[in-house]
Structures are given as C-alpha cells and as structure tokens.
N, C-alpha and C. Protein backbone atom coordinates (compact mmCIF):
# COMPACT_ATOMS: atom_id res chain seq x y z
N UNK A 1 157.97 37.18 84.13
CA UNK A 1 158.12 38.49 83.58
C UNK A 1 156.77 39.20 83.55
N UNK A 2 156.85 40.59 83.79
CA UNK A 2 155.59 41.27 83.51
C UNK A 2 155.60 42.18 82.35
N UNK A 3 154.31 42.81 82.05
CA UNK A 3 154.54 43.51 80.63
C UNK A 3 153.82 45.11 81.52
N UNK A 4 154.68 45.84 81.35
CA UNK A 4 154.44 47.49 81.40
C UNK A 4 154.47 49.06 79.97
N UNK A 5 153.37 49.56 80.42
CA UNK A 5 153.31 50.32 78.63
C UNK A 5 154.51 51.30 79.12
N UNK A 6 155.55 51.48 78.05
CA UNK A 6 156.41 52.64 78.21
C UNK A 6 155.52 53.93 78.25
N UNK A 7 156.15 55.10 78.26
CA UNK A 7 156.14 56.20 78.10
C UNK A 7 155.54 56.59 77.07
N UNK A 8 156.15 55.91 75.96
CA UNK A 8 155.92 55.93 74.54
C UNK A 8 154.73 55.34 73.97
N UNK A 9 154.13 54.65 74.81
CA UNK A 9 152.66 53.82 74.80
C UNK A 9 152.75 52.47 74.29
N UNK A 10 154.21 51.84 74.20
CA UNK A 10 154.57 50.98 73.73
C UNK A 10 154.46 50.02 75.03
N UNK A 11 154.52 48.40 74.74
CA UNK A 11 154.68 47.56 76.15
C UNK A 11 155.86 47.36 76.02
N UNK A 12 156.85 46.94 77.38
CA UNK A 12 157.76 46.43 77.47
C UNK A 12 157.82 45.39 78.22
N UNK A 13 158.73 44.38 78.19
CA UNK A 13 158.75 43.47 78.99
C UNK A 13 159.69 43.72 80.26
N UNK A 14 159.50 43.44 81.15
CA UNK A 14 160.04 43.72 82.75
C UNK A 14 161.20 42.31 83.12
N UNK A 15 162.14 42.79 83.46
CA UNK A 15 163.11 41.57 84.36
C UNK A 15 162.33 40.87 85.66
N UNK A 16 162.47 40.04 85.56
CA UNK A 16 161.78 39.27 86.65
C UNK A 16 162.98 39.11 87.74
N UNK A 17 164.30 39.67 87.75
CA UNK A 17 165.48 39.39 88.84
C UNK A 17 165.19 40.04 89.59
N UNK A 18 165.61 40.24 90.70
CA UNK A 18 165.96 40.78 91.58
C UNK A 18 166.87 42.11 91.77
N UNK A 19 166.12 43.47 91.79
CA UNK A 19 166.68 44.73 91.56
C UNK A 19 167.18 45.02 92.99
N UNK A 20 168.75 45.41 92.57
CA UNK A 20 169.42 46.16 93.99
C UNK A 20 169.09 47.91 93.40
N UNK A 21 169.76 48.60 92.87
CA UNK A 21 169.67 49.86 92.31
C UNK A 21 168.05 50.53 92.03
N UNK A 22 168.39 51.77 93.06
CA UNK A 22 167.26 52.27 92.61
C UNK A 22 166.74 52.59 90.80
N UNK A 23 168.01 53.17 90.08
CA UNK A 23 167.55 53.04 88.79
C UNK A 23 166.98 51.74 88.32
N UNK A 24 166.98 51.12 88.66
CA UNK A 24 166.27 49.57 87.98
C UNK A 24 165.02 48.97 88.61
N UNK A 25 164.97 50.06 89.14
CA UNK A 25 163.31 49.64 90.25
C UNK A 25 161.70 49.99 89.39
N UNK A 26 161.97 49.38 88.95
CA UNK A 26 160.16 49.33 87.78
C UNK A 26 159.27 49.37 88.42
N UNK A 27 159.32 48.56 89.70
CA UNK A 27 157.92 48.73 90.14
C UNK A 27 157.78 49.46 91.81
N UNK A 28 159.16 50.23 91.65
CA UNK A 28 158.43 51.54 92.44
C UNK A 28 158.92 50.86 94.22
N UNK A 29 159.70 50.27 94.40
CA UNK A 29 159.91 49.49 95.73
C UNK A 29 160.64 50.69 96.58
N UNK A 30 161.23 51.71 96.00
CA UNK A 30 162.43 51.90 96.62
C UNK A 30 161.72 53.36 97.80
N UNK A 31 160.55 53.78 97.41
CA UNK A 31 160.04 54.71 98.57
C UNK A 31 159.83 53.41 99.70
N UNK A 32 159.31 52.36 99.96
CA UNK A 32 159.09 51.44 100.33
C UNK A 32 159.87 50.92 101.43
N UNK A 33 161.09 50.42 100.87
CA UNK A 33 162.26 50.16 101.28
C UNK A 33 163.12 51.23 102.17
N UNK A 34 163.26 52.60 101.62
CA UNK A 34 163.49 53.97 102.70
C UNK A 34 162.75 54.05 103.58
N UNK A 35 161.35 53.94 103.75
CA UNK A 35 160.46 53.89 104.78
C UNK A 35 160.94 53.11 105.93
N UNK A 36 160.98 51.81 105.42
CA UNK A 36 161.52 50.72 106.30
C UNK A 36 162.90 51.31 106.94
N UNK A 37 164.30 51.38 106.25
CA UNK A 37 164.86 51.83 106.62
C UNK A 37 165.09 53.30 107.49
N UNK A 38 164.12 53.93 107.28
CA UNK A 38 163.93 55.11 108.45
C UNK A 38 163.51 54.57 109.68
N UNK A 39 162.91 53.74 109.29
CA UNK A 39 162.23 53.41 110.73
C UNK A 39 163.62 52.26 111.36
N UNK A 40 164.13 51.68 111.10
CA UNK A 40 165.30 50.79 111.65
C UNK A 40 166.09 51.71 112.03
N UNK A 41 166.71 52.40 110.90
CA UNK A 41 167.90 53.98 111.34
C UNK A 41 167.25 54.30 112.89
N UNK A 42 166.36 54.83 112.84
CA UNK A 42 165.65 55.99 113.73
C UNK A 42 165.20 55.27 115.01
N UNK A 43 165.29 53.88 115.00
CA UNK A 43 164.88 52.94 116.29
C UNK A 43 165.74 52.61 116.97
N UNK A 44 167.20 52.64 116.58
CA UNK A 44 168.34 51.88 116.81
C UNK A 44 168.28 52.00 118.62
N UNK A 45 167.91 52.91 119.25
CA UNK A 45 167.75 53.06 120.57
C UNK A 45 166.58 53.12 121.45
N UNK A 46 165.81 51.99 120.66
CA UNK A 46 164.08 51.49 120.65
C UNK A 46 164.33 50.10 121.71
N UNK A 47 163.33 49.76 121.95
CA UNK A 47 163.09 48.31 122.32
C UNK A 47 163.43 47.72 121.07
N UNK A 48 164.26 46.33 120.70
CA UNK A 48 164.35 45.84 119.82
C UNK A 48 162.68 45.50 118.94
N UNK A 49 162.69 45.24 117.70
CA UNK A 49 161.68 44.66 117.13
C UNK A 49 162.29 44.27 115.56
N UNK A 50 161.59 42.72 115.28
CA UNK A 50 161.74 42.43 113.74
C UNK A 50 160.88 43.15 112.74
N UNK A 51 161.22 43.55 111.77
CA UNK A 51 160.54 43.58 110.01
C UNK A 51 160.01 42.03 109.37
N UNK A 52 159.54 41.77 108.94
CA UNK A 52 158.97 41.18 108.20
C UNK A 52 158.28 41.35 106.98
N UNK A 53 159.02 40.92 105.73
CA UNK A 53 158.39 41.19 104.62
C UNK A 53 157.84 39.43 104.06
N UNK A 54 156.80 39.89 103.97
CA UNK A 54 155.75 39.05 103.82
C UNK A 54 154.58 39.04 102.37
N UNK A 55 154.17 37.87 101.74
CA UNK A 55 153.23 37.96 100.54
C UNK A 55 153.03 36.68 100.30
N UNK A 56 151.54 36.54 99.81
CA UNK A 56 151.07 35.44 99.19
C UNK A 56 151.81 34.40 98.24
N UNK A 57 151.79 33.46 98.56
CA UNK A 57 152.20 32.43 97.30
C UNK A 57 152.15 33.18 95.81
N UNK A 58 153.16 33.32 95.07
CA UNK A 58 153.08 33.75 93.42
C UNK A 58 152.53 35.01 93.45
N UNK A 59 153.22 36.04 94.64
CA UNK A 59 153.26 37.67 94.73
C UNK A 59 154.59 38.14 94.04
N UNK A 60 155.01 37.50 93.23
CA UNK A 60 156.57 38.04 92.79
C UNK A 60 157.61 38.08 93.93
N UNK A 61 158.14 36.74 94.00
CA UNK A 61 159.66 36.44 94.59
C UNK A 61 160.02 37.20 94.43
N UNK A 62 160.93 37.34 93.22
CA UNK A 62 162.24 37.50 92.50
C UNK A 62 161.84 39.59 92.46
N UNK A 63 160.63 40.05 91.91
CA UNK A 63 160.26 41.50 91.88
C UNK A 63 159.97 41.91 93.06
N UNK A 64 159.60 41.45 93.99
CA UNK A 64 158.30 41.96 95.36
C UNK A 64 159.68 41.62 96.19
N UNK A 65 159.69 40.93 96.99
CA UNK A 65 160.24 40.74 98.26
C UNK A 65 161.74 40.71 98.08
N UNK A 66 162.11 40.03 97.75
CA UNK A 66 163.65 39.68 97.12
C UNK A 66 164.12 41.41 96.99
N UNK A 67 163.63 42.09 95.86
CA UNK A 67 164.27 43.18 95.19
C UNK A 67 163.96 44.07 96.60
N UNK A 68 162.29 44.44 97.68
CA UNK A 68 162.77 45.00 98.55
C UNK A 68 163.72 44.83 99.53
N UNK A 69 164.28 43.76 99.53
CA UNK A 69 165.28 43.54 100.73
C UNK A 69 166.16 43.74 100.38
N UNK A 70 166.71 43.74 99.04
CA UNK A 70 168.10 43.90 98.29
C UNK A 70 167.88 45.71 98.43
N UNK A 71 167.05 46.49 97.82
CA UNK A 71 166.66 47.41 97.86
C UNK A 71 167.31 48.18 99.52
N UNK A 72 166.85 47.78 100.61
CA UNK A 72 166.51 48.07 102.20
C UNK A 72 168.17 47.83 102.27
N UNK A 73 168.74 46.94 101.90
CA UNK A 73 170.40 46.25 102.44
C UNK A 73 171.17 47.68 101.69
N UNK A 74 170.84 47.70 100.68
CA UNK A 74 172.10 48.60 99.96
C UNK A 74 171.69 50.35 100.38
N UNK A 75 170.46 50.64 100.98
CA UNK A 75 170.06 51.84 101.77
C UNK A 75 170.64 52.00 103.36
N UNK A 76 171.02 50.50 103.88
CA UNK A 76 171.72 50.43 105.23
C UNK A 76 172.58 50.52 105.01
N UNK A 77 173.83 50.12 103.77
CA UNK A 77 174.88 49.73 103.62
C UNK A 77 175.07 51.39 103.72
N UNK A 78 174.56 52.16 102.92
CA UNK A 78 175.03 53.49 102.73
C UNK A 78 174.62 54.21 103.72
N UNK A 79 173.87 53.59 104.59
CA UNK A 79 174.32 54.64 106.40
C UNK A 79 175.50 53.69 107.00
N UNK A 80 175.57 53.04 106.52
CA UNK A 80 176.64 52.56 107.64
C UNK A 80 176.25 51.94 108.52
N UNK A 81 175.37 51.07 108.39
CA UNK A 81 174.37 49.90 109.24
C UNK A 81 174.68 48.50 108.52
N UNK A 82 175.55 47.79 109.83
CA UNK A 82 175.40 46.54 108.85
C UNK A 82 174.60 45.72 108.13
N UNK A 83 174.78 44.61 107.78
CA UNK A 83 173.77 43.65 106.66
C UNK A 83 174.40 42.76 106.87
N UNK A 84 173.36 41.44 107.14
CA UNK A 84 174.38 39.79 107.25
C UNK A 84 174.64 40.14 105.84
C-alpha cells in the first residue's frame, strides 16, 4: 500500500490491487495506457510490432504494470479491439 495526502491535506492510504476503471486510477496510469492504445488503434495497418510493459523488481506489480494493462484492455475493449 502507498500513502497519498488528500485534497484535504489529510493522508490516505492507497489500494495496492489492480485498477481496471479510470475512476480508480490514483496514480494517474490512464493518460498512459490511451497513449499506448492510440498507438496500437492507429498501427493496425503497420508492420506488426510488440508493447512491452516493463519495471524493476518491487516497481508496484499489482499498481504499475498490472493496473496499466488492465487499464490498456478495457480502452481496446471499448474500440472494439480484441483482448486474450
């Protein structure tokens, strides 16, 4: 878990799961994740190429990578691009 000051100047404590919904994105993934997905949308008639999301040992699984890919899947799902 991480600790972030509200609004209110108060700390809160942060979910350490794995965020699909942009409302539940604390730490800001979801410009991130559209990026990516523009660029997949907009390639579809590119030379193929992989993404790779990538980070150091104990960069936040469950917040960092996990939540952008969950993030990126449910932005394809809603063009209408599949997802294993």
């Amino acid at each position: 878990m991480a600790l972030e000051q509200s609004a209110e100047g108060r700390f809160v404590v942060l979910n350490d799961q794995p965020v699909e919904a942009t409302g539940e994105d604390l730490l800001d993934a979801t410009g991130t994740a559209r990026a990516l997905v523009d660029l997949i949308t907009d390639s579809h008639s590119s030379t193929p190429f992989t993404v790779a999301i990538d980070a150091g040992r104990g960069m936040g699984k469950d917040m960092g990578k996990d939540s952008l890919m969950l993030l990126m899947q449910t932005q394809l799902e809603g063009r209408d691009t599949p997802t294993p």
